[in-house]
Each structure stands twice: as C-alpha cells, then as structure tokens.
Protein backbone atom coordinates (compact mmCIF):
# COMPACT_ATOMS: atom_id res chain seq x y z
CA UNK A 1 152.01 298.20 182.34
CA UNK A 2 148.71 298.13 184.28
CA UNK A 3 145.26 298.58 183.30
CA UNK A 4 142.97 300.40 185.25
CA UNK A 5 139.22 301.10 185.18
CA UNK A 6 136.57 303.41 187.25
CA UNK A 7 133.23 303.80 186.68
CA UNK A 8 131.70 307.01 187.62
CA UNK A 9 128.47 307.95 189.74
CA UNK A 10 127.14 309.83 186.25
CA UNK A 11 127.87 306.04 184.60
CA UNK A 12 130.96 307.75 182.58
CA UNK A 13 133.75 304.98 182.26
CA UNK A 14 137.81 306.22 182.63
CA UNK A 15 139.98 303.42 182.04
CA UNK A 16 144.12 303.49 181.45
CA UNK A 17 146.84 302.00 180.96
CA UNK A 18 150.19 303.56 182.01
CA UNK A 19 153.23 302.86 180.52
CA UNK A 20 155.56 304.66 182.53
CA UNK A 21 158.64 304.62 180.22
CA UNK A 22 156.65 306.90 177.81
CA UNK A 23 156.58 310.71 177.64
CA UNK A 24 153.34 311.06 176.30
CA UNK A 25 150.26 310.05 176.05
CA UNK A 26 146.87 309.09 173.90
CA UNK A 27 143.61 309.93 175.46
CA UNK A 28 140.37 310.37 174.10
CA UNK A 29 136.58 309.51 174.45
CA UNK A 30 134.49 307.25 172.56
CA UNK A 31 131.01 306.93 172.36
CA UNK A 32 128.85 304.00 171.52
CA UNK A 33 126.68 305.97 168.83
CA UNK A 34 127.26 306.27 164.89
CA UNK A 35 125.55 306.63 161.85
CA UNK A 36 123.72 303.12 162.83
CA UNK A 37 121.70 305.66 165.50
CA UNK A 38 121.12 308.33 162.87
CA UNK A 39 116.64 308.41 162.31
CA UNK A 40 115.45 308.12 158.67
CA UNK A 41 115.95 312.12 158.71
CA UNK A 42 118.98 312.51 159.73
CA UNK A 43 121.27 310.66 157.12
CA UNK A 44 124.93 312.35 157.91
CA UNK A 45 124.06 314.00 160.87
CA UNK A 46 126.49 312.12 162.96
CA UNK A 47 129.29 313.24 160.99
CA UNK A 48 128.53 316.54 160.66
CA UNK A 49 128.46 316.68 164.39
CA UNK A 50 131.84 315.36 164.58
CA UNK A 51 133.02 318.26 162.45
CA UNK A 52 130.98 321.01 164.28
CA UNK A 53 132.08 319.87 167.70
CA UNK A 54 135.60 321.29 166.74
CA UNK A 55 133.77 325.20 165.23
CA UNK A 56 133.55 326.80 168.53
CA UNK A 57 131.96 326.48 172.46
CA UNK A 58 131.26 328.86 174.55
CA UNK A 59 134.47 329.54 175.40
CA UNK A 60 137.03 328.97 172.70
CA UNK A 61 136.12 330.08 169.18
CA UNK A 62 137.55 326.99 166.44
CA UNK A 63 140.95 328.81 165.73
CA UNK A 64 141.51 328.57 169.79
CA UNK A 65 140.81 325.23 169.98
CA UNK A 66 142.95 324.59 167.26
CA UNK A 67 145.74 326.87 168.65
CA UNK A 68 146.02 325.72 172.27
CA UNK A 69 146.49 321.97 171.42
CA UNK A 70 148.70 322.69 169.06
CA UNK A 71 151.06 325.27 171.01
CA UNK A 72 151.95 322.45 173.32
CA UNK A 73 152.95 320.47 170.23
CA UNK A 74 149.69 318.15 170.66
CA UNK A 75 147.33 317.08 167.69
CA UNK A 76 143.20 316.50 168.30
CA UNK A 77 141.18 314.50 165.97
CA UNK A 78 138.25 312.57 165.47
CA UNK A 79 136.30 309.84 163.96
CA UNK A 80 132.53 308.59 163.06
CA UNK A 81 131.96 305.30 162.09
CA UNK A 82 129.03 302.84 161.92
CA UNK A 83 128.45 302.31 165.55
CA UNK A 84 130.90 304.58 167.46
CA UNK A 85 132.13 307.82 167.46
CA UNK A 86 135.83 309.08 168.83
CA UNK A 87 137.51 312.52 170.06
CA UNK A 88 140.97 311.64 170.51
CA UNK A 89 144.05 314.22 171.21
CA UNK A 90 148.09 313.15 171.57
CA UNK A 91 149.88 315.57 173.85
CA UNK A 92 153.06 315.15 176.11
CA UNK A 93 152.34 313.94 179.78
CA UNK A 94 152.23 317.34 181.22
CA UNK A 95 149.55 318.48 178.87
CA UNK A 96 146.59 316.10 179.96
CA UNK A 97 144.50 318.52 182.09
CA UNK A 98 144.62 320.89 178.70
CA UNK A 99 143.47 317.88 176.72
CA UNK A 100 140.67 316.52 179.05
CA UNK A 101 139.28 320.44 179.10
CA UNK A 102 139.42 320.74 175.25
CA UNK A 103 137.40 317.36 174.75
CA UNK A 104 135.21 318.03 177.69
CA UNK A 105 134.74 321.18 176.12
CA UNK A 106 133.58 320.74 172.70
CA UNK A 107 131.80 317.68 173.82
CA UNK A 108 129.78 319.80 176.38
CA UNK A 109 129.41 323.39 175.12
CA UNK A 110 129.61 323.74 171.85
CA UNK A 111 127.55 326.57 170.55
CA UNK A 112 126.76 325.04 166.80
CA UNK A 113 126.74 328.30 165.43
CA UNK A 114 124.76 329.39 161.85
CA UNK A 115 128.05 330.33 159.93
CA UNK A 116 130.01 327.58 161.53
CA UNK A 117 127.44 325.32 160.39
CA UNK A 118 126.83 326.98 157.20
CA UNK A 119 130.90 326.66 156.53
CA UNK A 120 130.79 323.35 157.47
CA UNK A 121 128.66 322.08 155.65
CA UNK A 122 130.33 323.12 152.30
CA UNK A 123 132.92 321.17 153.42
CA UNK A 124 131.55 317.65 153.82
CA UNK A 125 129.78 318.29 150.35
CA UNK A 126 133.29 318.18 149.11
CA UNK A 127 133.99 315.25 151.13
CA UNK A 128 131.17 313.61 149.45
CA UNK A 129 131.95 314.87 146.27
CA UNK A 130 135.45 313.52 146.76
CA UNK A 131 134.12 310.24 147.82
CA UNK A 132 131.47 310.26 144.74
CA UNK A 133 134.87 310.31 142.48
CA UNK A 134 136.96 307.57 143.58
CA UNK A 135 135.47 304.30 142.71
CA UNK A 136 136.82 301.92 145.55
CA UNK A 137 135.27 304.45 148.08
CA UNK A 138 131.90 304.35 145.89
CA UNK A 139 132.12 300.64 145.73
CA UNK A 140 132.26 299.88 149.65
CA UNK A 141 129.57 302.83 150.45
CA UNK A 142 127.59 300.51 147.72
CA UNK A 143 128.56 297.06 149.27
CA UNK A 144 127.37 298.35 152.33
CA UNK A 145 123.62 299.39 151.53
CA UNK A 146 123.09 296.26 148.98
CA UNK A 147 124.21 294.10 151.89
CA UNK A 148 121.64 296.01 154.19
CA UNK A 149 119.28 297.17 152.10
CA UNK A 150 117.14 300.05 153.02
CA UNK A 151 118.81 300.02 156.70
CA UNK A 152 120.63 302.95 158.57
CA UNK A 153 123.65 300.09 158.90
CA UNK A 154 124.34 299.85 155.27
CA UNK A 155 123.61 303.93 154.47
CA UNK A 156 126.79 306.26 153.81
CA UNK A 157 128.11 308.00 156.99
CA UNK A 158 128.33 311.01 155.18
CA UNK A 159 125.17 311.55 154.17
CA UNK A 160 123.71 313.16 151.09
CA UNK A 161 124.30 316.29 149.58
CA UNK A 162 120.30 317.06 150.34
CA UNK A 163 120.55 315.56 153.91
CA UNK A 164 123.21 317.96 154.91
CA UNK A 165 122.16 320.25 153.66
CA UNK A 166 119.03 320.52 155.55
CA UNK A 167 120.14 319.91 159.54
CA UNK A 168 119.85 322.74 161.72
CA UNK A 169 121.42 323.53 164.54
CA UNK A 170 118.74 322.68 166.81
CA UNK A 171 118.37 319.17 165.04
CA UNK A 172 122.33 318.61 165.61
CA UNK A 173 121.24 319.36 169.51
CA UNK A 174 118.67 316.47 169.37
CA UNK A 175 121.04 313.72 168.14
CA UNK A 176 123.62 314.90 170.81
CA UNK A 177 121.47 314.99 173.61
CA UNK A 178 119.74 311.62 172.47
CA UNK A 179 123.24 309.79 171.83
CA UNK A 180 126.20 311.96 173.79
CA UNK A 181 125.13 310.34 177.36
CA UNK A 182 127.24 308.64 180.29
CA UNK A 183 126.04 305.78 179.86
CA UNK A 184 127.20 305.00 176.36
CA UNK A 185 130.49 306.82 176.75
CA UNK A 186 134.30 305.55 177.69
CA UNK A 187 137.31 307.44 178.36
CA UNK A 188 140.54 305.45 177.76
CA UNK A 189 144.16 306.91 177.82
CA UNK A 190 147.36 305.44 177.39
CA UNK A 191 151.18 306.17 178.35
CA UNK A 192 152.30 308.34 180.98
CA UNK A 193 149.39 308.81 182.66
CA UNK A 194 148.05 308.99 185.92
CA UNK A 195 144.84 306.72 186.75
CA UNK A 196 144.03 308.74 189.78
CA UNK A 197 144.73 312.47 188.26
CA UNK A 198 143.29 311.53 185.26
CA UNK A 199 139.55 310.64 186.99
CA UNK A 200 139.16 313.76 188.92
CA UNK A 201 139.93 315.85 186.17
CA UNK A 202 137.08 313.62 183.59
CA UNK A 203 134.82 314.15 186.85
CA UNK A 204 135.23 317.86 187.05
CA UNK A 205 135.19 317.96 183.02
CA UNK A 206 132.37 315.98 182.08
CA UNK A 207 130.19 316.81 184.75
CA UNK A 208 127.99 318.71 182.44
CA UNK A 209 127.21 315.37 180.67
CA UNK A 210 123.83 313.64 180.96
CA UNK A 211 123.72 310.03 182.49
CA UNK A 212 121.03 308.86 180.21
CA UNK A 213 119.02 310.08 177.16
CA UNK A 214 115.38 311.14 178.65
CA UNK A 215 114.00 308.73 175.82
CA UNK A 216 115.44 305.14 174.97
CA UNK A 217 114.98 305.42 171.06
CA UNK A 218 114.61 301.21 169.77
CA UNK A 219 117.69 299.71 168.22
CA UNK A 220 116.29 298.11 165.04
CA UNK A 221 118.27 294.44 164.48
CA UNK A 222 120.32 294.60 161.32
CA UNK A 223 119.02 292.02 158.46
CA UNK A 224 121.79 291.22 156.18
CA UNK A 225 119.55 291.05 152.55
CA UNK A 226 122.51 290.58 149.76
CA UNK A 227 121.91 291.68 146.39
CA UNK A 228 123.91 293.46 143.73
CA UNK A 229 124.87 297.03 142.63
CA UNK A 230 126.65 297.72 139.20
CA UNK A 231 127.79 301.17 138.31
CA UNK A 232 129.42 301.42 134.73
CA UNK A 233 132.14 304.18 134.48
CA UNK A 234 134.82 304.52 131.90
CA UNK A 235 137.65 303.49 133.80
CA UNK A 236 140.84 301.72 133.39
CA UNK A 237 140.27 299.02 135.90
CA UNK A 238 137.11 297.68 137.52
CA UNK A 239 136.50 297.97 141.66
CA UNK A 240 134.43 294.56 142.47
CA UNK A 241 133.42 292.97 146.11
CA UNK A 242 131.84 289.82 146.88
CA UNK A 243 130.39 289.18 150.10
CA UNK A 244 128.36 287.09 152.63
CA UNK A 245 126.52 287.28 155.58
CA UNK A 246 129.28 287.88 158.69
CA UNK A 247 129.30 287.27 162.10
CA UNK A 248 128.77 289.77 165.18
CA UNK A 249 130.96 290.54 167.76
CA UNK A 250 129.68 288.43 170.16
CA UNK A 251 129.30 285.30 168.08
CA UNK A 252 130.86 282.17 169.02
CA UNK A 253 132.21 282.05 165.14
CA UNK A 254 133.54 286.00 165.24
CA UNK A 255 137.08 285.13 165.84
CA UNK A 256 137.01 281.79 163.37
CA UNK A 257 135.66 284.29 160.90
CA UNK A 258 138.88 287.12 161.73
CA UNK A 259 140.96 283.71 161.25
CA UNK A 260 139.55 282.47 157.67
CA UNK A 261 139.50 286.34 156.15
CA UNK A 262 143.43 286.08 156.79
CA UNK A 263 143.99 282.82 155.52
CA UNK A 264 141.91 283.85 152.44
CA UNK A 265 143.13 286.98 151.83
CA UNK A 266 144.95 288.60 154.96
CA UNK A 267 148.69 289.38 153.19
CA UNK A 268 151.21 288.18 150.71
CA UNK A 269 151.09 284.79 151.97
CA UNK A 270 147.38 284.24 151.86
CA UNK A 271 145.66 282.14 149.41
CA UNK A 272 144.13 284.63 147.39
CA UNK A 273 147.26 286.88 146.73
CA UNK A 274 149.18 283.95 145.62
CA UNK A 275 146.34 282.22 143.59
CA UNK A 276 144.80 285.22 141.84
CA UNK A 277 147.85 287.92 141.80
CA UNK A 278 151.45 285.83 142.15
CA UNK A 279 150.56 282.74 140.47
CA UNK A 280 148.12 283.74 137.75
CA UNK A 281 148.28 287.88 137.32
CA UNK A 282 144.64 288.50 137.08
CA UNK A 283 144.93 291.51 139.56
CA UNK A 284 146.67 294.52 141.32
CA UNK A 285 145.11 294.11 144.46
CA UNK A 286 142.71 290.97 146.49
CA UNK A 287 142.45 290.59 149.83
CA UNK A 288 139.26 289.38 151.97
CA UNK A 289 137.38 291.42 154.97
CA UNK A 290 135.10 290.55 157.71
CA UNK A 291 133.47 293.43 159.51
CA UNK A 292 131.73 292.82 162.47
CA UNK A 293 128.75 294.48 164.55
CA UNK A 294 126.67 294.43 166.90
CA UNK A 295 124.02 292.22 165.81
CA UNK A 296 125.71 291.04 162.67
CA UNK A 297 128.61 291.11 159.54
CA UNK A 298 129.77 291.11 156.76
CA UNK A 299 132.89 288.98 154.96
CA UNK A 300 133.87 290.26 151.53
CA UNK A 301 136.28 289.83 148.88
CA UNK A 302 137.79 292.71 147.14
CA UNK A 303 139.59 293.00 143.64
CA UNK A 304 140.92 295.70 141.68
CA UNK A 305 141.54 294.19 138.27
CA UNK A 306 141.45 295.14 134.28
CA UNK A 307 138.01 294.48 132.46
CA UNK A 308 139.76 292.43 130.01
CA UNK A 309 140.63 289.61 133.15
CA UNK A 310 137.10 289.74 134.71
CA UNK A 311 136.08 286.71 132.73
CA UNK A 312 138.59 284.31 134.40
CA UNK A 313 139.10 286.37 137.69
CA UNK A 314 135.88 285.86 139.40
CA UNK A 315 135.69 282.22 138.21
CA UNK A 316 138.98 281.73 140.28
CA UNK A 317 137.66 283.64 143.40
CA UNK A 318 134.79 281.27 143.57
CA UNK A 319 137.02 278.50 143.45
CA UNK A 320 138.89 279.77 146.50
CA UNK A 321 135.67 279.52 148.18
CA UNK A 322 134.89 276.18 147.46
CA UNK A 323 138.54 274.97 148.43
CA UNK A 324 138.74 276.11 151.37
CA UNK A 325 135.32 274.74 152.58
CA UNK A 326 137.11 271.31 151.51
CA UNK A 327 140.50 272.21 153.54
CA UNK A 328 142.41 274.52 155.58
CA UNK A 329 145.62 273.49 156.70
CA UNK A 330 146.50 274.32 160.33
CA UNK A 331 149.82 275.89 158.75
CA UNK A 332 147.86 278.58 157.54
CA UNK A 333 146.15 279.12 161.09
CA UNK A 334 149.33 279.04 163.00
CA UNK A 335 150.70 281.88 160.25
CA UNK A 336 147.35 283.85 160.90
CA UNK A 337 147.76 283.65 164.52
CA UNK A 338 151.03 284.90 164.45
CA UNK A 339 149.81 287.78 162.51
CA UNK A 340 147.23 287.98 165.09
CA UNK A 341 149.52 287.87 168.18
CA UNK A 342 151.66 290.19 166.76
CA UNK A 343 149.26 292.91 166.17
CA UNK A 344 148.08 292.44 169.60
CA UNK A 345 151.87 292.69 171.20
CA UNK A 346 153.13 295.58 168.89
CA UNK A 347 149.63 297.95 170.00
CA UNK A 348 151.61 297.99 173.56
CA UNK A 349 154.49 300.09 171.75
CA UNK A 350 151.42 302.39 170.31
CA UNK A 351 149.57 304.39 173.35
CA UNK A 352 147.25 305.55 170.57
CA UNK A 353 146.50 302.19 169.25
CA UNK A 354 146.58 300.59 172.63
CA UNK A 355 144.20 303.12 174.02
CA UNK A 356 141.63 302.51 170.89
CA UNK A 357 142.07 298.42 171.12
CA UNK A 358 141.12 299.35 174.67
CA UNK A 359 138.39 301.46 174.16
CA UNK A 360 136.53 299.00 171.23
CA UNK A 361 137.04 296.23 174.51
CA UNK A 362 135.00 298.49 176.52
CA UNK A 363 132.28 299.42 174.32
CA UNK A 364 131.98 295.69 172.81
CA UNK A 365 132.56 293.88 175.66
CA UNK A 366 132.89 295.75 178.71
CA UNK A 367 135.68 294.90 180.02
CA UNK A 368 139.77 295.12 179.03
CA UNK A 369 140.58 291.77 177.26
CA UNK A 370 143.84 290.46 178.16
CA UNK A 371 146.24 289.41 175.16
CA UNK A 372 146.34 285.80 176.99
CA UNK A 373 142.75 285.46 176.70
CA UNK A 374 142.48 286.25 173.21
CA UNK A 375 145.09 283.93 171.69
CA UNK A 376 143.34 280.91 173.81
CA UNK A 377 139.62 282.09 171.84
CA UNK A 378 142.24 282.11 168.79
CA UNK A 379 144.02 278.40 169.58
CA UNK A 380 140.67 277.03 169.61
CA UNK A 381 140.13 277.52 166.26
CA UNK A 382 140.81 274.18 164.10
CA UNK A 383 140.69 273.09 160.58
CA UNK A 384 137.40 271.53 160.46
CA UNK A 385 136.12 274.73 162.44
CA UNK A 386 136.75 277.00 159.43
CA UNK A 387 135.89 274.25 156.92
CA UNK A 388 132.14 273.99 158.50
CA UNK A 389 132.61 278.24 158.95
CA UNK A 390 133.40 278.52 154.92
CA UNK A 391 130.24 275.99 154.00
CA UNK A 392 128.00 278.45 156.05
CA UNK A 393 129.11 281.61 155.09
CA UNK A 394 129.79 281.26 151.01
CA UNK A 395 126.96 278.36 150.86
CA UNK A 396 124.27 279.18 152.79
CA UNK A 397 123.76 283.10 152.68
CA UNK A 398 122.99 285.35 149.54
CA UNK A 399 125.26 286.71 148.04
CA UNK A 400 126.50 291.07 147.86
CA UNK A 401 128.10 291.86 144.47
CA UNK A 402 129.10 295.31 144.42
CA UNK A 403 131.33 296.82 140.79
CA UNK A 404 132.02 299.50 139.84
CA UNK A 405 133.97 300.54 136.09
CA UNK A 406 133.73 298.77 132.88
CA UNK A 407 131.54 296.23 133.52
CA UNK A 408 130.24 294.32 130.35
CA UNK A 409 132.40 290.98 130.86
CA UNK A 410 131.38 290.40 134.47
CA UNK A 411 129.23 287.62 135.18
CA UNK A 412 125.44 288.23 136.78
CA UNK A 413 124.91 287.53 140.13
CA UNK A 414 122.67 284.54 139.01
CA UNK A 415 126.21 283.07 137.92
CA UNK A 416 127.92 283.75 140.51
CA UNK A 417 125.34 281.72 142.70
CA UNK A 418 125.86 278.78 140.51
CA UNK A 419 129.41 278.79 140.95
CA UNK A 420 128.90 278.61 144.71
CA UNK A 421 126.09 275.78 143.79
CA UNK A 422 128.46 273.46 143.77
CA UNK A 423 130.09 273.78 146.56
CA UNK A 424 126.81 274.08 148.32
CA UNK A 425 125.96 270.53 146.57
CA UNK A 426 129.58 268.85 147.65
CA UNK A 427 128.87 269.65 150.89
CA UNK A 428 125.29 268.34 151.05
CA UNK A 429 126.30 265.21 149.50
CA UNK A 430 129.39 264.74 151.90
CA UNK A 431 126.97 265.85 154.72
C-alpha cells in the first residue's frame, strides 16, 4: 500500500492510497466547510445543500444520477457535519471515471431547481421533526448550543423548520460559491486505484471549480461558555450529558484527551461501564466523548438511565471524575492504545474508512499521518499526564449539563459544581 498526494494548479488536493489486492474502490471529496461557516441567516443551509446537490445538474435530472451509479452496482452518499462536508461514492475499479463525473457533476452544475428545492425541503422538516422526537438526538443538539452558547458551532446542522424554510435558490448559490472552493477541498480515494488516472480525470472534472472564494468571510474563534439545558418529557428513562471544555485538534493535550475518554468510558472494560452499569446497575448505557475542532472541544459523559436511579447515578459519575484525577493506571493506557492501534490497522482492510481517516489528515493537518507516528504521540502519554489532563478539564472549566425526560430527582447544576469542588480543592491542596 502506498500513499500518494498531488496538489493541483487550481489548489484542489487528490491524494490515494492503492491497495492493489482490492476490486474496488472508495473515493470521494471533502470540503473544509460545515454548518460552523453557515452566517446568522443561514441556519441549515449547509445541509440542505448537501441534499440538493443530488436533485439534478444540468445534465442529469436526480433519478439519473441515482440510476447510473447504481447500474454499475455502486452507491453515492454524503455527509454535513460541523466543520466539513463529504460526497463520497463506492463503485468497482472500472467504474471511477463514472464516479469522478457524477461528483464533479453535482458539485459543479447543479441547477437548484424551485420544485427540487421545494421537495426538498419537506423532507429535512421531517428529518427535523424526526430528530425533535427522539430524546438522545435532542439531548446532544442541546449539549452542543449550551456548551457554545449563541455560536454557529453549537447550533443544529439541520436548521429550523423557519430557516429552511426560507433559503432560496440563489442564497444556496452564495454559500456554495463562498465555501465550495479549491482551496478548501481534498479528493482522497482508496483501493484499486490509479494515482496517475485518477488526477487527470479530477483535473478535467473539477476544472469548473473556483480556486478561492472572491471574499475571505472571518472565522469567529469558538468560546466554550457551559451552562445547562433541562427539557422535561414523560418518558421512561432520562437522556443526561455532562461535559467540559475539550481540546482542539492541534493541541498538545488532543490525543491525552482521545486516551482518558477511553479509559473513562471507551467500552466494556472502561471505568465507567463497570462502575456505574456492571458493578452497581444504575444504567443501560455510559460511555464518555471528546470531540474535537478546530479551535476547541468538548469531553462529555453520557447516560441513559431510569428517573428513579438519578439520585445516586450522577453522584457516582462525579466520583469517577475525581478518581481518576488522583490515578490512572498505565494498564488502562496500554488497553486504550490497543484499542487505538487497532482501529488504526483494521481502517487498511476498509478503503472507505481508510480513504475518510485520510481525508480528516488532510483537512486537519495537511498531510497523511503515518500509523507509526501516531502510536509514538500515543506512547507518550503517561499516568501523571492524564491525572494533570483530568484536574484541568473536570476542575477548572464550567460545566454543560444537558437532560432530557423525567427530570425532578436530578440534581442542579449548582450541585453538580460542588461535587467537582472537591476535587478541585484536593488538588489545590496537593498542589
């Protein structure tokens, strides 16, 4: 397997990795732009442009585009998220040029038409509506914009009904021209592909595409804020998060911070599974998260539990916390490494999840990171390391409290606070 990388005179990047024992292959593009880059007005607009790019260009209606992939027995898909945005197919080897025109197509002409748009747009109101009616999706979305308050990085990437509702074609245009440029664009593919074949046909393709936006819109910095969000609903269990401050991608700390969410709450093994689930039953579900962006994160512990074990379940969480700003064994970082190494070794069987690990490389960092280089940033992470991490991050920043479902035995976040306080206090006096 060899990774290889070209950068284009437009500024469009084409990198791939072939794996020649492999019959087909994953290709797609991804753009550095989400719903981060949305303006105040345009709340969802990134989405829907994900959806429309697939209703029609100016030369294949949406039932064509849908039809040729398919005929070759490919699939074509795509995905928004905070601070990208993907078009990804999976075809057999012999179908890449077909791919490469489709995306190149509907990245490039698409003719955002009324009734398209119209259609559309019914759609994601379901999607929201859908989204609106299960409480662990309604309890991230809310996570999210308590823990960045009044930002585009905490706001739901699919918008609001109203929002919508009101983009018009011509608005859709904007974003794409401001955000669909060379510049902030990589195409990766993976399997048997061709590094050579594969350029000329993104050149001829993607020719269309502008280097650069004509106006560099400012990037606000992200300000992590904390707070709380309760939503009472009649339910039989109760959807709660509790989170800090995280790190960005490019903080010394990002990878410690990977590390400790596993140890925490990363699988069966991991302190809060066995604590709060094995050992004492106060839940169906815990685990712990940390999300990281460009400027900043966030780490998070989610639990799906019944209201009548709130009382002593969120006590115990909080202990967690404090323990494991007191000790971390380098058992459990060896185990979380492991985990680590072998998500890294089994992408290589996946040319679609080798070609995204590839393509978040490139938009992060520029560059391919090889496996060898990662699990040395990994080995330098010690015990004391995530010790001083834990201090900082459950000790030092507010906290995010985020429920949703019967809430009346929950403790206020005011609580909550004091149960960290201690920890807080232990470390200031062992300081």
């Amino acid at each position: 397997m060899s990774v290889e990388c070209t950068r284009l005179a437009s500024g469009l990047t084409v990198v791939t990795e072939t794996m020649p024992h492999l019959e087909s292959v994953a290709l797609g593009v991804w753009i550095k732009s989400g719903s981060r880059d949305e303006t105040a007005g345009e709340h969802g607009i990134a989405h829907l442009l994900e959806h429309m790019a697939f209703k029609g260009t100016a030369r294949r209606s949406a039932r064509q585009i849908a039809e040729e992939i398919e005929n070759v027995g490919g699939e074509v898909n795509a995905a928004t998220s905070v601070e990208t945005t993907s078009y990804y197919a999976r075809i057999l080897k012999d179908h890449v040029p077909l791919a490469i025109d489709i995306l190149a197509d509907i990245l490039t002409n698409s003719v955002m038409d009324e009734t398209e748009l119209h259609r559309e747009k019914h759609v994601i109101l379901q999607e929201i509506g859908a989204a609106m009616d299960t409480p662990d999706d309604v309890v991230f979305d809310k996570f999210s914009s308590t823990a960045f308050r009044d930002q585009t990085i905490g706001r739901s990437i699919l918008g609001t009904p109203e929002t919508v509702q009101s983009f018009t074609p011509d608005q859709i245009r904007k974003y794409l021209n401001r955000n669909y440029t060379a510049d902030k664009m990589i195409i990766v593919a993976a399997g048997a592909v061709d590094h050579a074949e594969l350029v000329r046909l993104v050149e001829e393709g993607f020719a269309g595409i502008p280097a650069s936006p004509d106006v560099m819109p400012e990037e606000p910095v992200a300000r992590y804020t904390g707070g709380e969000y309760r939503e009472k609903r009649d339910l039989m269990d109760v959807q709660l998060l509790i989170g800090f401050e995280g790190r960005p991608y490019h903080a010394r700390d990002f990878y410690a911070s990977q590390i400790l969410a596993n140890v925490l709450g990363g699988g069966m093994s991991s302190r809060l599974f066995q604590e709060v689930r094995e050992h004492r039953g106060l839940c169906y579900s815990v685990y712990a998260l940390h999300w990281g962006f460009s400027d900043t994160g966030v780490f998070g512990i989610h639990a799906a539990t019944g209201e009548e074990d709130i009382p002593e379940l969120v006590p115990v969480i909080l202990n967690e916390l404090r323990k494991v700003a007191d000790r971390v064994d380098e058992s459990e970082i060896e185990r979380a490494r492991a985990q680590f190494r072998a998500g890294l070794l089994m992408a290589h069987e996946s040319p679609a999840a080798r070609a995204s690990q590839i393509a978040r490389q490139m938009l992060l960092y520029g560059r391919p990171i090889p496996n060898d280089e990662l699990m040395e940033r990994l080995g330098n992470i010690t015990p004391q390391r995530l010790t001083d991490l834990s201090g900082r991050l459950f000790f030092d920043t507010p906290v995010t409290l985020s429920a949703v479902g019967p809430l009346d035995k929950l403790m206020d976040l005011e609580e909550i606070g004091a149960g960290l306080a201690t920890g807080r206090m232990r470390r200031a006096a062992i300081g």
